[in-house]
PDB file of N, CA and C in Angstrom:
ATOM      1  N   UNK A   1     150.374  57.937-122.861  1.00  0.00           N
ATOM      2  CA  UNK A   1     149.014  57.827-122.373  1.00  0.00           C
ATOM      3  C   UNK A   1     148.963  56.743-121.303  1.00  0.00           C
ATOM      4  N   UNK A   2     148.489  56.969-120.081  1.00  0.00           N
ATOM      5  CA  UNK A   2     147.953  55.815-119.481  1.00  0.00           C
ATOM      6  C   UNK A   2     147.151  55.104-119.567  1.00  0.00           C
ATOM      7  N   UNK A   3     147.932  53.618-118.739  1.00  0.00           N
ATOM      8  CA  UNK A   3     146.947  52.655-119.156  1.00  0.00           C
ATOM      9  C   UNK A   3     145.598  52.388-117.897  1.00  0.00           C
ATOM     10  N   UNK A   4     144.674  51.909-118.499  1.00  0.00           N
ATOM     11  CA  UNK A   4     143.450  52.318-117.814  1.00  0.00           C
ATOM     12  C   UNK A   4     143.251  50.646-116.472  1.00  0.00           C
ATOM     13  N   UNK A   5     143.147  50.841-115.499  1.00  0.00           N
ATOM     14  CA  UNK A   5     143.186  50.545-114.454  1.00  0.00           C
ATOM     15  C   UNK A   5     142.416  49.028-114.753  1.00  0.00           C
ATOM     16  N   UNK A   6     141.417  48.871-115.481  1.00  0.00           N
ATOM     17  CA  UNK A   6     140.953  47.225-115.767  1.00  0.00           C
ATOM     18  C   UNK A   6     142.025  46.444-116.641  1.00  0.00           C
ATOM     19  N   UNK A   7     142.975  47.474-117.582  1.00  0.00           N
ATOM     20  CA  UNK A   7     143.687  46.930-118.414  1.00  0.00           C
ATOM     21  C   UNK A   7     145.096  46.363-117.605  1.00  0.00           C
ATOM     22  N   UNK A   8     145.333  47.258-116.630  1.00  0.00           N
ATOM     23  CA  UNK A   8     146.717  46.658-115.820  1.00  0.00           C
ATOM     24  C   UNK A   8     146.530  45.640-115.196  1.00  0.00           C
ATOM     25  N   UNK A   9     145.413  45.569-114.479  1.00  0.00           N
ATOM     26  CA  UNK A   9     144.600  43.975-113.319  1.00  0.00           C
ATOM     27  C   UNK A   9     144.414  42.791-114.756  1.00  0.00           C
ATOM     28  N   UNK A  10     144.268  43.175-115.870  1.00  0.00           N
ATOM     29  CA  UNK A  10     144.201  42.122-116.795  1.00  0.00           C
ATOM     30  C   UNK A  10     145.825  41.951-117.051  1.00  0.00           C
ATOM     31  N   UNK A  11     146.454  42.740-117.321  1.00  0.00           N
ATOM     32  CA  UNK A  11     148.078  42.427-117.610  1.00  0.00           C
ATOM     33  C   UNK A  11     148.751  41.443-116.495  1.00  0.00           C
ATOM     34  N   UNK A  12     148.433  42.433-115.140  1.00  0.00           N
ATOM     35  CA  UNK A  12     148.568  41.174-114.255  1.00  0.00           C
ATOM     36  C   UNK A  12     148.283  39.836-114.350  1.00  0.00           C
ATOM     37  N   UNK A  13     147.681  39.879-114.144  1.00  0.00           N
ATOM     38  CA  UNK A  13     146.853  38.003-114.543  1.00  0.00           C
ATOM     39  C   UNK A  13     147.407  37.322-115.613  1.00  0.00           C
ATOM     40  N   UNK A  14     147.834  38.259-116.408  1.00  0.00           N
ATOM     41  CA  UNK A  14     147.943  37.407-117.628  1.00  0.00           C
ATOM     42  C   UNK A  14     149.950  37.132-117.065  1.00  0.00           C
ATOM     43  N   UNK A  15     150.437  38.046-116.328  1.00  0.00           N
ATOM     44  CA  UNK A  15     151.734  37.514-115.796  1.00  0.00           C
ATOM     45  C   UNK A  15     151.611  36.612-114.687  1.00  0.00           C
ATOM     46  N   UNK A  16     150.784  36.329-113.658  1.00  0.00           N
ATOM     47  CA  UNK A  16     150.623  35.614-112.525  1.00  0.00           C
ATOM     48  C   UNK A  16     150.500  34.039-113.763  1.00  0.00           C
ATOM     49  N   UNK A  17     149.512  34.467-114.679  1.00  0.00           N
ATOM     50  CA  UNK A  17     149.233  32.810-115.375  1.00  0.00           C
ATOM     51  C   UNK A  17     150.729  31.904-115.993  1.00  0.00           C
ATOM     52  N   UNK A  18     151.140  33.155-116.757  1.00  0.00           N
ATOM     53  CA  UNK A  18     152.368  32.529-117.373  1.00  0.00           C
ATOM     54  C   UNK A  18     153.498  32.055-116.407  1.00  0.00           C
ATOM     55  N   UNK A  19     153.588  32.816-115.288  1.00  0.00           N
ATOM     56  CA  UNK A  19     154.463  32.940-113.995  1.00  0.00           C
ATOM     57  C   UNK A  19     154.334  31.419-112.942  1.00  0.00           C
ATOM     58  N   UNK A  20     153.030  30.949-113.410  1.00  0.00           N
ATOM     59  CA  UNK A  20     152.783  29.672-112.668  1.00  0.00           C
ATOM     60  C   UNK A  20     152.078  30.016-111.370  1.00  0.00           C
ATOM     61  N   UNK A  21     151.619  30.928-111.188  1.00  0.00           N
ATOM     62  CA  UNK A  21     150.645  31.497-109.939  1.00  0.00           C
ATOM     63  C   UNK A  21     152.046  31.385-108.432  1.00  0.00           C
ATOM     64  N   UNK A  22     152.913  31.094-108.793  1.00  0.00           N
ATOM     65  CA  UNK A  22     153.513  30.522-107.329  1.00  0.00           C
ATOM     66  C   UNK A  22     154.838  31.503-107.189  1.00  0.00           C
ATOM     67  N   UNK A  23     155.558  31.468-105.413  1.00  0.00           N
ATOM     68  CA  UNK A  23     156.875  31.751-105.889  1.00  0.00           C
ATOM     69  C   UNK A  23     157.649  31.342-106.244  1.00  0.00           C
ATOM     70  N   UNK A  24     158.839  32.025-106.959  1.00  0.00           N
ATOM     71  CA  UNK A  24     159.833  31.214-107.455  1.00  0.00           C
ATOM     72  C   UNK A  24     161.057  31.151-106.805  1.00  0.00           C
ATOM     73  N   UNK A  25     160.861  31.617-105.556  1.00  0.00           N
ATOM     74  CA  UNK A  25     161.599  31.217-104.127  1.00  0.00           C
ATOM     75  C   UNK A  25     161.079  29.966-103.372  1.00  0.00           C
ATOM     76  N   UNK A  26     160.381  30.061-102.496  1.00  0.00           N
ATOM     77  CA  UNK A  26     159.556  28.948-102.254  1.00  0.00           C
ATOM     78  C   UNK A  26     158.518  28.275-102.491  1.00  0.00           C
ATOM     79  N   UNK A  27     158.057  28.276-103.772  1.00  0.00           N
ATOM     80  CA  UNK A  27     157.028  27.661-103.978  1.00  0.00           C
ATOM     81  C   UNK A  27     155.636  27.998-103.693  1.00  0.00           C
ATOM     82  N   UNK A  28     155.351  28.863-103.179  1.00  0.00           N
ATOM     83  CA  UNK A  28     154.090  28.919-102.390  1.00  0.00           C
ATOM     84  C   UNK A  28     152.843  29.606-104.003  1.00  0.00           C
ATOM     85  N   UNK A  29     151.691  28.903-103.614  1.00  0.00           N
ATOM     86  CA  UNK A  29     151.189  29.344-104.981  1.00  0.00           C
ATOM     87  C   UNK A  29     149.666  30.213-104.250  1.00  0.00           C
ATOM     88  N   UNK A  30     149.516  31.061-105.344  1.00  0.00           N
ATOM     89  CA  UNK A  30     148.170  32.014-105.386  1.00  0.00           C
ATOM     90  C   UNK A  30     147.307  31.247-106.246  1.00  0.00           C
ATOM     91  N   UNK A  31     146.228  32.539-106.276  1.00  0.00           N
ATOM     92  CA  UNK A  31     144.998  32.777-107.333  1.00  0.00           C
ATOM     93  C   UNK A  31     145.607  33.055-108.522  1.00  0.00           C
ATOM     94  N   UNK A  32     144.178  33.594-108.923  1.00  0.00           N
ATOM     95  CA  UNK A  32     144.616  33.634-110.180  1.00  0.00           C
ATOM     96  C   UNK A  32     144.501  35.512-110.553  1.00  0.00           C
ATOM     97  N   UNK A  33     144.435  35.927-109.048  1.00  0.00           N
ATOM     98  CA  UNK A  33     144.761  37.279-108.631  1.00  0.00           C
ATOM     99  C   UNK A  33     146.040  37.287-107.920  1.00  0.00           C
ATOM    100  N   UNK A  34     146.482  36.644-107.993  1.00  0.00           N
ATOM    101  CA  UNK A  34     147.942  36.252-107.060  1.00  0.00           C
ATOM    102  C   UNK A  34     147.909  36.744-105.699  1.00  0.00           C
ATOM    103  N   UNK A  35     146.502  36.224-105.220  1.00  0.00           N
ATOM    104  CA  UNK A  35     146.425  36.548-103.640  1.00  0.00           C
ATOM    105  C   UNK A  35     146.549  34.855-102.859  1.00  0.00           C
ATOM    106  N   UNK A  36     147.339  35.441-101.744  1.00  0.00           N
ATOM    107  CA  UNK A  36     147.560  33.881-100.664  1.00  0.00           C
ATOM    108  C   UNK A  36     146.989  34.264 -99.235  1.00  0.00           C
ATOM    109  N   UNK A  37     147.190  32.880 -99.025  1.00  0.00           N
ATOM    110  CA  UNK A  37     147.323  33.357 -96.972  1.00  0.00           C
ATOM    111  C   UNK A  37     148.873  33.045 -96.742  1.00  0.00           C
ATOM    112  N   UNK A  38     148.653  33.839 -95.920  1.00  0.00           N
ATOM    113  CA  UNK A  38     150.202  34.191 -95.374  1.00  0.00           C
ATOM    114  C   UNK A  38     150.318  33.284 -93.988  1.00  0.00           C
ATOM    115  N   UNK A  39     151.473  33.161 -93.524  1.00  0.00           N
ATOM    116  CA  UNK A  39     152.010  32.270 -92.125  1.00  0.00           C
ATOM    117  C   UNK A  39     150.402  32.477 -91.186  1.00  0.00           C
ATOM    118  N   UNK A  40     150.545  34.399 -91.263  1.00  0.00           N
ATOM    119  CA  UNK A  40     149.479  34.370 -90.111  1.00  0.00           C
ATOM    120  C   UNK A  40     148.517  34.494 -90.642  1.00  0.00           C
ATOM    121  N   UNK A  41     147.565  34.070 -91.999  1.00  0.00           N
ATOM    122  CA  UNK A  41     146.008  33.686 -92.713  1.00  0.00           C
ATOM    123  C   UNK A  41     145.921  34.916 -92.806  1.00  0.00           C
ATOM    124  N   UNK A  42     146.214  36.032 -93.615  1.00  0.00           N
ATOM    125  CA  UNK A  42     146.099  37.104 -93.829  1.00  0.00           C
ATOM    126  C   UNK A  42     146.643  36.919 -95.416  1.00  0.00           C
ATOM    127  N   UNK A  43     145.368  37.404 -95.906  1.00  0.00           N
ATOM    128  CA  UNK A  43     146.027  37.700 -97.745  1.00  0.00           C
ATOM    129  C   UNK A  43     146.841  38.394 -97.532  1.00  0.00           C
ATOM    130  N   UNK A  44     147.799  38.103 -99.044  1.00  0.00           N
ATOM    131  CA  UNK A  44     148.946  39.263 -99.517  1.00  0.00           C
ATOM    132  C   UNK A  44     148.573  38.646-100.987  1.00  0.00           C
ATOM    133  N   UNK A  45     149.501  39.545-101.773  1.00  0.00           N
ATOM    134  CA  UNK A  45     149.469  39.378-102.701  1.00  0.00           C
ATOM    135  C   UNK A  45     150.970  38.987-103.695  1.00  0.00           C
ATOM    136  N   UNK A  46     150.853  38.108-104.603  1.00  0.00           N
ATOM    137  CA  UNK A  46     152.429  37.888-104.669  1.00  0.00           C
ATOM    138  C   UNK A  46     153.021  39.214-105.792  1.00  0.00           C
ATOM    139  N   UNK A  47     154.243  39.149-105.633  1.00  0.00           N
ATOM    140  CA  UNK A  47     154.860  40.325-106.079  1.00  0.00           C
ATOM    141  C   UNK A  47     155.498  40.406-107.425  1.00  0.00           C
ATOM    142  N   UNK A  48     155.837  40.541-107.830  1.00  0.00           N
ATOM    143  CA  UNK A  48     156.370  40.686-109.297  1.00  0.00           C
ATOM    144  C   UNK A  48     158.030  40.819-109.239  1.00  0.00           C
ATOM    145  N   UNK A  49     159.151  39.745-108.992  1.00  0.00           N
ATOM    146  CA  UNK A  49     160.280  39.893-108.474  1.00  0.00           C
ATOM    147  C   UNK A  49     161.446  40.295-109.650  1.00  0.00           C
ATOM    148  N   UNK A  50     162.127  41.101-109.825  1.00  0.00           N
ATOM    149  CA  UNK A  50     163.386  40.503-111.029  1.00  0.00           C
ATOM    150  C   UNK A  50     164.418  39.665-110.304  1.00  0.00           C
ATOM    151  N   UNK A  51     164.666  38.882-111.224  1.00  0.00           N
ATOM    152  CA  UNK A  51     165.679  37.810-110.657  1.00  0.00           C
ATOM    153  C   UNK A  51     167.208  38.811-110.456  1.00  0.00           C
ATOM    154  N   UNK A  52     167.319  39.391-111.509  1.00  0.00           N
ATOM    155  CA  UNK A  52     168.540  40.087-110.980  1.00  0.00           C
ATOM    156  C   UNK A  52     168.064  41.566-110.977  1.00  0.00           C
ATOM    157  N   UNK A  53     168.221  41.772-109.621  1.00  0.00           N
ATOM    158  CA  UNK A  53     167.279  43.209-109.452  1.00  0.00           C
ATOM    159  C   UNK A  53     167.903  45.012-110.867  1.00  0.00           C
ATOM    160  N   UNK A  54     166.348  45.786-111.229  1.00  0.00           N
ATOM    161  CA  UNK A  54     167.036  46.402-111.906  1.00  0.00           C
ATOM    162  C   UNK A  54     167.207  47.513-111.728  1.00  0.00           C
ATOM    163  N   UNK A  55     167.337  47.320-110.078  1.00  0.00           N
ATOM    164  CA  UNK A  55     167.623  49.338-109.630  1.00  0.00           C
ATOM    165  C   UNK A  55     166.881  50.114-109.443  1.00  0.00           C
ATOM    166  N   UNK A  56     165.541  49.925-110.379  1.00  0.00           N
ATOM    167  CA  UNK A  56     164.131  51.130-109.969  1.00  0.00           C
ATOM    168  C   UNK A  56     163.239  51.020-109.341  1.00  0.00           C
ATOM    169  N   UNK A  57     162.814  51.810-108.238  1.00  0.00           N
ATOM    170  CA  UNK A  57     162.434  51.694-107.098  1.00  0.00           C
ATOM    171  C   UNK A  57     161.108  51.805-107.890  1.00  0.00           C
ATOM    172  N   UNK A  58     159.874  50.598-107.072  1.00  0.00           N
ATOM    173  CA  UNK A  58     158.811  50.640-108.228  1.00  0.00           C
ATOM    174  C   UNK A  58     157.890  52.141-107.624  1.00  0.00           C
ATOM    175  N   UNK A  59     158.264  52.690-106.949  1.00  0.00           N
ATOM    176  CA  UNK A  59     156.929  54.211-106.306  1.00  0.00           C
ATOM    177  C   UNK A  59     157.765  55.290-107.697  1.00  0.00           C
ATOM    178  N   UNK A  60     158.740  54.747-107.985  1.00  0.00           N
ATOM    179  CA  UNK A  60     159.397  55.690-109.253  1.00  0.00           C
ATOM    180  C   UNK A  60     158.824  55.515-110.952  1.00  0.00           C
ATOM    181  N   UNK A  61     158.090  54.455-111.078  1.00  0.00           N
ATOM    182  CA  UNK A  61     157.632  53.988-112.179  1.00  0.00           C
ATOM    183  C   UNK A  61     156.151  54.181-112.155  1.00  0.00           C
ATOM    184  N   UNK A  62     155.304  54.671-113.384  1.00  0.00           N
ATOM    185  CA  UNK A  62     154.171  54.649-113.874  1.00  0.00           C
ATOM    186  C   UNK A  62     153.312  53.466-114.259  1.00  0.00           C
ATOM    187  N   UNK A  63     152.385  53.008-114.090  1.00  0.00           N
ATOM    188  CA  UNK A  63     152.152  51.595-114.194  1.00  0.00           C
ATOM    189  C   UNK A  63     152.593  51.030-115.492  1.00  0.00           C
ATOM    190  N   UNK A  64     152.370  52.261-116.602  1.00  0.00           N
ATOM    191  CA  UNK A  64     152.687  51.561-118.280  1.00  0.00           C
ATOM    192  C   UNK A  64     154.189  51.444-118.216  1.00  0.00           C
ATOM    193  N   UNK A  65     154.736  51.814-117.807  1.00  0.00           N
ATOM    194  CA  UNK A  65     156.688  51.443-117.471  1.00  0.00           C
ATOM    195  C   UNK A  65     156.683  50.364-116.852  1.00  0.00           C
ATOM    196  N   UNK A  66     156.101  50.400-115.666  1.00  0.00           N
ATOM    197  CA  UNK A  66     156.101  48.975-114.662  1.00  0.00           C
ATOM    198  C   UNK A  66     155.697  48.171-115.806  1.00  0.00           C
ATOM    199  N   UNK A  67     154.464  48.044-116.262  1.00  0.00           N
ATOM    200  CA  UNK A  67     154.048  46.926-117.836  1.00  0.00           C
ATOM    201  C   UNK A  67     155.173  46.945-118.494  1.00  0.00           C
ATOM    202  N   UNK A  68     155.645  47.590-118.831  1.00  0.00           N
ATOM    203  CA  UNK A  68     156.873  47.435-120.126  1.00  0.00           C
ATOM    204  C   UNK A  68     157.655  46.868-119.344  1.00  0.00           C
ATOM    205  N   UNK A  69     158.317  47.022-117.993  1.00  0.00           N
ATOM    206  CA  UNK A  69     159.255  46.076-117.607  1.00  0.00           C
ATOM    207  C   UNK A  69     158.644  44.827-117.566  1.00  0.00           C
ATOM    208  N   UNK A  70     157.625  44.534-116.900  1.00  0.00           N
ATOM    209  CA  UNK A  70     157.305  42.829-117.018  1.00  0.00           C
ATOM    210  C   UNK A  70     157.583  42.407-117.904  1.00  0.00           C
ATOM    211  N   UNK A  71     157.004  42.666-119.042  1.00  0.00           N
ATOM    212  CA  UNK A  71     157.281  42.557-120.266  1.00  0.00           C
ATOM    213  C   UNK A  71     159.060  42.006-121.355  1.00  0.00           C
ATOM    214  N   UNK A  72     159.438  43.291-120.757  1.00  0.00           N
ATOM    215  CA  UNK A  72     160.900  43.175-121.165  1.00  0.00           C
ATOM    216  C   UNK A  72     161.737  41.980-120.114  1.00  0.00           C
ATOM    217  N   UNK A  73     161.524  42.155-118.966  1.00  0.00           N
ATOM    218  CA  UNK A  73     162.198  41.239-118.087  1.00  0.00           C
ATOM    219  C   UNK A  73     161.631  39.644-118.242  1.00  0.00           C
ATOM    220  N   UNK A  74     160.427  39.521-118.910  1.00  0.00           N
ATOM    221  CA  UNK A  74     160.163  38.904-119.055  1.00  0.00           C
ATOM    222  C   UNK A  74     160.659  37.998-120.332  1.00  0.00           C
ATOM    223  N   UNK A  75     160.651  38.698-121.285  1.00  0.00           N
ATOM    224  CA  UNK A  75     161.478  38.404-122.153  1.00  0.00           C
ATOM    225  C   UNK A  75     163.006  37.526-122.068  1.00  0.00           C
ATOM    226  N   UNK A  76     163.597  38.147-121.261  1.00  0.00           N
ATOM    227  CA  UNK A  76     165.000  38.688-120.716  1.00  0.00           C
ATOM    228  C   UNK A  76     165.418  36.772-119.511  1.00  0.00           C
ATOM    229  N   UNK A  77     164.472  36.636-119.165  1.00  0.00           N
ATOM    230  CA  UNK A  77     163.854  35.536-118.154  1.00  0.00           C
ATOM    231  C   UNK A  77     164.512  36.089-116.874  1.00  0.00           C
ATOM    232  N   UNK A  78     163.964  37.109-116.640  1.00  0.00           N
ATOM    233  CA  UNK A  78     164.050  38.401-114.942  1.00  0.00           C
ATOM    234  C   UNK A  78     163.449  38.439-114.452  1.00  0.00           C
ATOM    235  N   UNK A  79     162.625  37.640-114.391  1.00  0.00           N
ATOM    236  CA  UNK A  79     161.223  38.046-114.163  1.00  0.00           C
ATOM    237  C   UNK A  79     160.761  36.472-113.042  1.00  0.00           C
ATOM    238  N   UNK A  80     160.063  36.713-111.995  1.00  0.00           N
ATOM    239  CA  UNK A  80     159.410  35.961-111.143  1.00  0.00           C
ATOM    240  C   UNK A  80     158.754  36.417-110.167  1.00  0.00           C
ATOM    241  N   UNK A  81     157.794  35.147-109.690  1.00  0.00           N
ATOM    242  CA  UNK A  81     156.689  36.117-108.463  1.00  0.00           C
ATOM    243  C   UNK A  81     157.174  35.569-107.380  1.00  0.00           C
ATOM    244  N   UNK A  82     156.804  36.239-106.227  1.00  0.00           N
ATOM    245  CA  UNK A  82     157.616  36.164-104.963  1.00  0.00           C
ATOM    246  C   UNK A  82     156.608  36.743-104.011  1.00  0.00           C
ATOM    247  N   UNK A  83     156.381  35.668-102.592  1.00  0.00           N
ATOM    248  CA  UNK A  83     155.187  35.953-102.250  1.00  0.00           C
ATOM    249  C   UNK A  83     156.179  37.381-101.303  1.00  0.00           C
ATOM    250  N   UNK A  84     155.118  37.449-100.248  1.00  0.00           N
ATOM    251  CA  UNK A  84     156.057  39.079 -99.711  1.00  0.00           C
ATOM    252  C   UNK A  84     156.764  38.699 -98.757  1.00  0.00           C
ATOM    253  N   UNK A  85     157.296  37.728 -98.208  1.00  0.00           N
ATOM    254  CA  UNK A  85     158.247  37.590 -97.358  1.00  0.00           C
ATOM    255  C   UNK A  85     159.652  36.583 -98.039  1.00  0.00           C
ATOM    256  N   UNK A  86     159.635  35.668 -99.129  1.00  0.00           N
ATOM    257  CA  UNK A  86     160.631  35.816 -99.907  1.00  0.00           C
ATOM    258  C   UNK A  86     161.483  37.332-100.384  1.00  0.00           C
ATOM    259  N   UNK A  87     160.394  37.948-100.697  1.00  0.00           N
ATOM    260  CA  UNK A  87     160.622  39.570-101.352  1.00  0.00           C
ATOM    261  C   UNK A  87     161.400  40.043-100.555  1.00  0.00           C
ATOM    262  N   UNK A  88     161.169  40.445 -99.682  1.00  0.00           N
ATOM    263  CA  UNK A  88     161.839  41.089 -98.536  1.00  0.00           C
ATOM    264  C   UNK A  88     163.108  40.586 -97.758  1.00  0.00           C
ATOM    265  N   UNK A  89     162.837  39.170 -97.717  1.00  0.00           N
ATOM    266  CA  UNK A  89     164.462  38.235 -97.640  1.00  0.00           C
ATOM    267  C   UNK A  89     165.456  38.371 -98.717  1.00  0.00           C
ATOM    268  N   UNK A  90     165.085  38.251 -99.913  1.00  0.00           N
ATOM    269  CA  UNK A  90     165.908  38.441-101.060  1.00  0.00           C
ATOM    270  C   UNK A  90     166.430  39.857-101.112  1.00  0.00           C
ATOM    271  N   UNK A  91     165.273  40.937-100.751  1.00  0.00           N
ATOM    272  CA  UNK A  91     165.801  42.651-100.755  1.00  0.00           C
ATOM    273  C   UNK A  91     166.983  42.497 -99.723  1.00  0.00           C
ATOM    274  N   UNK A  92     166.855  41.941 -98.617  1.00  0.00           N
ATOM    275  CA  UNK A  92     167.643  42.386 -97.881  1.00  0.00           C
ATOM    276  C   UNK A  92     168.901  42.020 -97.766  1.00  0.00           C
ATOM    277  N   UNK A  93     168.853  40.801 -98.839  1.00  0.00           N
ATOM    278  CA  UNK A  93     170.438  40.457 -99.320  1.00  0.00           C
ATOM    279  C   UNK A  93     171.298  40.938-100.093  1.00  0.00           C
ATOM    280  N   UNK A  94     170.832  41.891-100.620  1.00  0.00           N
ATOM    281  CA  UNK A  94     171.175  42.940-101.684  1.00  0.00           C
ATOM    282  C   UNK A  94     171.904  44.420-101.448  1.00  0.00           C
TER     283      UNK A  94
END
């Protein structure tokens, strides 16, 4: 069953809180929606990173899978936020 669209924006939050609102590349910290300004003052939003990446492309995952990975990776300590240009530096080292 899916999960219902107020319940995932609450799951979020509740990972941005534990996560420390910031990245865990450079530091840079959000809300408590994990939205920033960026270099050029344009929100983004920070991302949900695994430290050691786990292969699934997230447009391949359902949001309640995506939840269960936070979750599990979280567990696991895989888990960090990354604003979107860490993200994309780190992807591309990979």
């Amino acid at each position: 069953m899916p999960i219902k669209k107020e319940n995932y924006y609450l799951i979020k939050r509740h990972f941005y809180r534990i996560l420390g609102f910031r990245c865990g590349i450079c530091g840079k910290y959000g809300d408590e929606n994990g939205k920033y300004i960026d270099e050029n003052g344009n929100i983004q939003i920070m991302e949900f990173d695994h430290i050691i990446p786990n292969g699934i492309p997230r447009h391949d995952v359902s949001r309640s899978k995506r939840e269960w990975d936070w979750f599990k990776s979280y567990e696991e300590n895989n888990l960090q936020l990354a604003c979107k240009i860490c993200n994309i530096k780190k992807s591309d080292k990979i």
